[in-house]
Structures are given as C-alpha cells and as structure tokens.
Protein backbone atom coordinates (compact mmCIF):
# COMPACT_ATOMS: atom_id res chain seq x y z
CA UNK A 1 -24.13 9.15 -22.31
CA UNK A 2 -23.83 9.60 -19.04
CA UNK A 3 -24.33 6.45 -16.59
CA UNK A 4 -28.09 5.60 -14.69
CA UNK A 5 -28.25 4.41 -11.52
CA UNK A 6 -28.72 1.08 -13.16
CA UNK A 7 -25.49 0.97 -14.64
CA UNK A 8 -23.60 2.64 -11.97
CA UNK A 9 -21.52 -0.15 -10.58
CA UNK A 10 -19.15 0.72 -7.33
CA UNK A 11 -16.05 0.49 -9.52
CA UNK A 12 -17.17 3.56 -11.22
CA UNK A 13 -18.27 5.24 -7.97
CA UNK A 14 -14.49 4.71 -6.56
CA UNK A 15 -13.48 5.66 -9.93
CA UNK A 16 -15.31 8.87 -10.14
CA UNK A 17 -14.33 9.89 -6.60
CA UNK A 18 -10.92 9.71 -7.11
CA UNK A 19 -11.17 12.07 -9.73
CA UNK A 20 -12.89 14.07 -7.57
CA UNK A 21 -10.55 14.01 -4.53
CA UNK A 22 -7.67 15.18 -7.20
CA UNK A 23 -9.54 17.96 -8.01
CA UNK A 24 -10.92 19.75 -4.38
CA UNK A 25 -9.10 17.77 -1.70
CA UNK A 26 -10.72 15.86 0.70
CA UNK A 27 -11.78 18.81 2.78
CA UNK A 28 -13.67 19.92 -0.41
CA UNK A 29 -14.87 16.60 -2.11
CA UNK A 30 -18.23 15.76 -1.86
CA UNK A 31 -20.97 13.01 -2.76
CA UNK A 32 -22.61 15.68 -4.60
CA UNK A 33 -19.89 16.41 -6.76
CA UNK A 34 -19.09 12.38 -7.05
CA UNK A 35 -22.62 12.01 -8.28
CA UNK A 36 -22.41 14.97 -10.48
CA UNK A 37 -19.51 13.63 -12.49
CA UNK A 38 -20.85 10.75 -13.15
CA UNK A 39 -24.34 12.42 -14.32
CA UNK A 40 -26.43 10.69 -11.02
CA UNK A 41 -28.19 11.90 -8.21
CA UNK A 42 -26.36 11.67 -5.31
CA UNK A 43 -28.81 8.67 -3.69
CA UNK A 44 -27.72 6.36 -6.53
CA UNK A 45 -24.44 7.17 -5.00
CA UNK A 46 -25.59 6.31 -1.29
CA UNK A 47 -27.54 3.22 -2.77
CA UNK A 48 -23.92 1.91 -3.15
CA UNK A 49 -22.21 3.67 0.01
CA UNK A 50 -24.74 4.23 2.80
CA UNK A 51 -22.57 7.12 3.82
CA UNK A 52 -19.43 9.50 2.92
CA UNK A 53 -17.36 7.88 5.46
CA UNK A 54 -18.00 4.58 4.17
CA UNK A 55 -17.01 5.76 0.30
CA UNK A 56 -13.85 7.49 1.76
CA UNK A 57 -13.12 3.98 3.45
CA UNK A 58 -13.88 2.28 0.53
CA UNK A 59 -11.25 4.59 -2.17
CA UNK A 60 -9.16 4.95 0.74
CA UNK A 61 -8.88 0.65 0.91
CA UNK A 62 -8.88 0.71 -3.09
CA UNK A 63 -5.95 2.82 -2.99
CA UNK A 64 -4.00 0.99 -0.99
CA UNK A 65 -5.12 -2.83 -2.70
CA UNK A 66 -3.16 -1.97 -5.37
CA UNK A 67 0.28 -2.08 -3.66
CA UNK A 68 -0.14 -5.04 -1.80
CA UNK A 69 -2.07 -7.38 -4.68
CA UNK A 70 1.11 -6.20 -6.60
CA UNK A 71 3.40 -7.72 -4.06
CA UNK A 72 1.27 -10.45 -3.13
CA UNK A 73 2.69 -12.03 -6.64
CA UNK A 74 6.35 -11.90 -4.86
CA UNK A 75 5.61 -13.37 -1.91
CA UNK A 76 3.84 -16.19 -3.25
CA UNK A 77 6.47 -16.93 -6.00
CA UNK A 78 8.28 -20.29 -5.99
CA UNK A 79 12.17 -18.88 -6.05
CA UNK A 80 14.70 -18.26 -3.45
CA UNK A 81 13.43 -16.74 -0.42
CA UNK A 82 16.17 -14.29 -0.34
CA UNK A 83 15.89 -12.71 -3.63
CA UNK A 84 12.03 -13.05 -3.45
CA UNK A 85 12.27 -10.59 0.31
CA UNK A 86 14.78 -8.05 -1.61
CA UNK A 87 12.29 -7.74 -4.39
CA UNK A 88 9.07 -7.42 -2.55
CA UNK A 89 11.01 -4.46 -0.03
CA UNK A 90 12.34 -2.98 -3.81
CA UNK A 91 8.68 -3.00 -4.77
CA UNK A 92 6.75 -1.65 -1.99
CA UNK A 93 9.23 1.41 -1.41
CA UNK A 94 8.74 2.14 -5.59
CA UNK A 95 5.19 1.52 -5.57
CA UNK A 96 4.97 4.20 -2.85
CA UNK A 97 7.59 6.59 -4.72
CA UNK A 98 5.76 6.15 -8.08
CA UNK A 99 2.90 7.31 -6.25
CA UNK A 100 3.82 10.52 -4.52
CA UNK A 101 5.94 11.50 -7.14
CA UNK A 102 3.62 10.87 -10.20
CA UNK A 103 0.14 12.26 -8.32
CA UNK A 104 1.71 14.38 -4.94
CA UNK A 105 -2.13 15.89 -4.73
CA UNK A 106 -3.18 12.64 -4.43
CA UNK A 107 -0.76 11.26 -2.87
CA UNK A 108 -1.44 14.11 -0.21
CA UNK A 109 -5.14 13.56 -0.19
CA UNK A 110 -4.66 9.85 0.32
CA UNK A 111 -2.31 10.88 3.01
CA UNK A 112 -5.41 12.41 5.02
CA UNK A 113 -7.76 9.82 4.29
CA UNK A 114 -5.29 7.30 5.74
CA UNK A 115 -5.27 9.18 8.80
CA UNK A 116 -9.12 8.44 8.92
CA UNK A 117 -9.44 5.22 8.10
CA UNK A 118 -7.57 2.88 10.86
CA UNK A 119 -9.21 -0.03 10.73
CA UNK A 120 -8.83 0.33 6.14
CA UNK A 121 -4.63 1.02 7.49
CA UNK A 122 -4.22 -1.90 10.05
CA UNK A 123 -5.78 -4.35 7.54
CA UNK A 124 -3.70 -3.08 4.94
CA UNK A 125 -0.61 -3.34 7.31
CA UNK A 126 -1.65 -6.96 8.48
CA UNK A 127 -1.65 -7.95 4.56
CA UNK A 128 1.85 -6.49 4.15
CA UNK A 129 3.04 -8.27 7.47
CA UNK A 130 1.44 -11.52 6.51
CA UNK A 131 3.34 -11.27 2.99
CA UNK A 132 6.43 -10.45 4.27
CA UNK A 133 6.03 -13.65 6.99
CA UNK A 134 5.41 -16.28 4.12
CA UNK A 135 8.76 -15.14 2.89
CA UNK A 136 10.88 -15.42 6.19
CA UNK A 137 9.00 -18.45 6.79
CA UNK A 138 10.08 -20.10 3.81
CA UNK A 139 13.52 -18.59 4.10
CA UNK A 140 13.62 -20.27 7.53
CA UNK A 141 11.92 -23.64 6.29
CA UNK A 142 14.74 -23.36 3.44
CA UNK A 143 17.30 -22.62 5.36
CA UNK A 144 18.46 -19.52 4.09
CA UNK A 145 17.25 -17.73 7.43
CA UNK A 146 18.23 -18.71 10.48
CA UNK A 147 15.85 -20.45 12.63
CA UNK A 148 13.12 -17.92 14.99
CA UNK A 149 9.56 -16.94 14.51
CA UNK A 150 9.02 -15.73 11.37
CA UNK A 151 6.38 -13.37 11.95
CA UNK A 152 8.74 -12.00 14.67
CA UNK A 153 11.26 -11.45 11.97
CA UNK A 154 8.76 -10.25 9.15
CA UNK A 155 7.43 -7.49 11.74
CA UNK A 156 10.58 -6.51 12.75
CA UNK A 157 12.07 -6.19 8.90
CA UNK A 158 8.94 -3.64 8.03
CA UNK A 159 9.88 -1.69 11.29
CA UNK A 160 13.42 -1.18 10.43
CA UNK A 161 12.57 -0.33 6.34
CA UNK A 162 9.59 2.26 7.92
CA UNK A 163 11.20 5.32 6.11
CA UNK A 164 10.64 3.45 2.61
CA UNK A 165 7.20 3.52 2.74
CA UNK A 166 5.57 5.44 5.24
CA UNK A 167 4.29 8.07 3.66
CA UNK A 168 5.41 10.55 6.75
CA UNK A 169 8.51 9.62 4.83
CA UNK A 170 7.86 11.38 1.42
CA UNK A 171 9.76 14.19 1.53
CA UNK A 172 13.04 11.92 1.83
CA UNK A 173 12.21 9.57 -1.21
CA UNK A 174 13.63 12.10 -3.70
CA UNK A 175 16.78 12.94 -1.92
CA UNK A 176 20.09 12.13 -3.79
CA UNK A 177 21.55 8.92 -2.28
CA UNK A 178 18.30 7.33 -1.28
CA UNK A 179 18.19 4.02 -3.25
CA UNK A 180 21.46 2.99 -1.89
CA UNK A 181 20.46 3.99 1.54
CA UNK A 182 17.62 1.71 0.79
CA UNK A 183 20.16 -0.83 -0.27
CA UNK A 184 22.15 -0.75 2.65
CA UNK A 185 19.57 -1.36 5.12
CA UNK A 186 17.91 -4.26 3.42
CA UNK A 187 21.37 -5.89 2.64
CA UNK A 188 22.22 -4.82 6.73
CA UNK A 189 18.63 -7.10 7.93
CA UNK A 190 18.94 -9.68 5.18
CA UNK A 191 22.34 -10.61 6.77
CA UNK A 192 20.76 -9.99 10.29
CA UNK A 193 18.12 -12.97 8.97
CA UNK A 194 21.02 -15.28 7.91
CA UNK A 195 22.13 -15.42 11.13
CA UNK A 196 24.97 -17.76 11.58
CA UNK A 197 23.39 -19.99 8.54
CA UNK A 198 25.96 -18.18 6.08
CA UNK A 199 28.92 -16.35 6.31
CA UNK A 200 28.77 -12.17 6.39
C-alpha cells in the first residue's frame, strides 16, 4: 500500500529520492517523480521540504552523515591516540572507496550535488576536522604527539591525505599500488606528529 501523506515521514522522502537520483541523475530527478514513487502528491513532498533545493541539501547532508557518524565512533574511542588516527584516516578513505566503487552513478550524482551544497560540505568538513582534532589533541595530552595546536595539526593531516577522500580523487582509488601509497603517507605525518617525542 502505498504511503499517505500522513505516514510519509522525511526518512522515506530522503529514501525515495535517492532512488530516484540513481535512476535520472540530478539534472533529471524531480519532486514529481520523488512523490510518484512513493504514491504522493508532490505537496506532501513540499509539506516536508519547502523546496527542491532544500531536499537536495537535505540527501545531499544524509549522504555524507553516514561517513562521519561512522568515524565519530574512532575518534571518541578510549585507546591509543596513534592507532585510533591510523584507523579513522583507514576508514574515511574506504568509506569513500566503498562508495564510488559499489554505486559510481551515485557516487557521480552525489558528486554534483556536493558541488551545490557548500554550506551541507563545510559543515561536513568542520565535523571531520573537529574529529580528527580530538585525536591529535589527545595524542598531544598523551604524549604520543609532540606538543602544538592540535587543530593546527588535525587540519593540516586532512590536507596532506586530500587524494584519499576527495572525491576529485576517484579515478585514482582503484589504481594498483594505492593502499600502500595510502600507507606511506599516513605513516610519513604520523611520524611528522611524533615530533622529537619518539624516535623515527
């Protein structure tokens, strides 16, 4: 039976238009075909999301939630700060592998709606930051890192790993050799974060 706009709930609104987004694209997708999926008119859909933009924002921000509640677990876990900053850079660069490898149309259509959405990108980017700072900072506090400004260090460590998860980068992600170049340039900053608190 399909859903009333009493039981349409914005999960299944996001849901639906994701679905939709894989099929035409975003220069195709409408809220007229989001609302016919789900067997609504399309106000029920704008009761929701007063406009298109603001459902494009909204998937656009779903999408990228679910890489950084994934990593959020990392940053926040209780174990050594250096193992915990190697795992979290593992996970964000397979978390956006898995993704344009195992949907590349949507990985492409979430490409585009990034590109419109830079206030959805800069919040997403100031979670990721603010992650990656609580583990430098308790790396520092630790003193497993040397001693500096750990948001300092946290930017500059997603600067230098850019081409593991900007997805500009895509095309390089399935190139022979990759994960060890990956390896080699975390290894080559987590040694730059030691500083002279450990031997090279």
């Amino acid at each position: 039976m399909a859903p009333t706009s009493e039981t349409l709930t914005a999960e299944r609104i996001l849901e639906a238009t994701e679905e939709v987004l894989r099929r035409h694209g975003p220069a195709k997708a409408t809220v007229v075909d989001v609302a016919r999926a789900l067997g609504v008119s399309h106000g029920s859909v704008y009761r929701h999301f007063r406009t298109k933009a603001a459902l494009r924002e909204a998937v656009t921000k779903r999408w990228l939630d679910r890489s950084s509640e994934a990593l959020a677990g990392i940053a926040a876990a209780d174990r050594d700060p250096e193992d915990r900053l190697r795992d979290w850079a593992r996970g964000l660069f397979e978390a956006k592998r898995r993704k344009a490898g195992d949907d590349p149309e949507l990985f492409a259509t979430y490409s585009v709606l990034v590109g419109e959405n830079g206030t959805v990108v800069g919040d997403h980017l100031d979670d990721l930051t603010g992650q990656l700072t609580r583990i430098v900072r308790d790396g520092m506090a630790a003193g497993v890192f040397a001693a500096g400004d750990p948001a300092t260090a946290a930017g500059a460590f997603f600067q230098a790993t850019v081409c593991f998860h900007d997805p500009c980068h895509a095309a390089r992600w399935r190139r022979p050799g990759i994960d060890e170049e990956f390896e080699a340039v975390v290894e080559l900053l987590v040694r730059g974060l030691r500083g002279s608190r450990r031997p090279v």
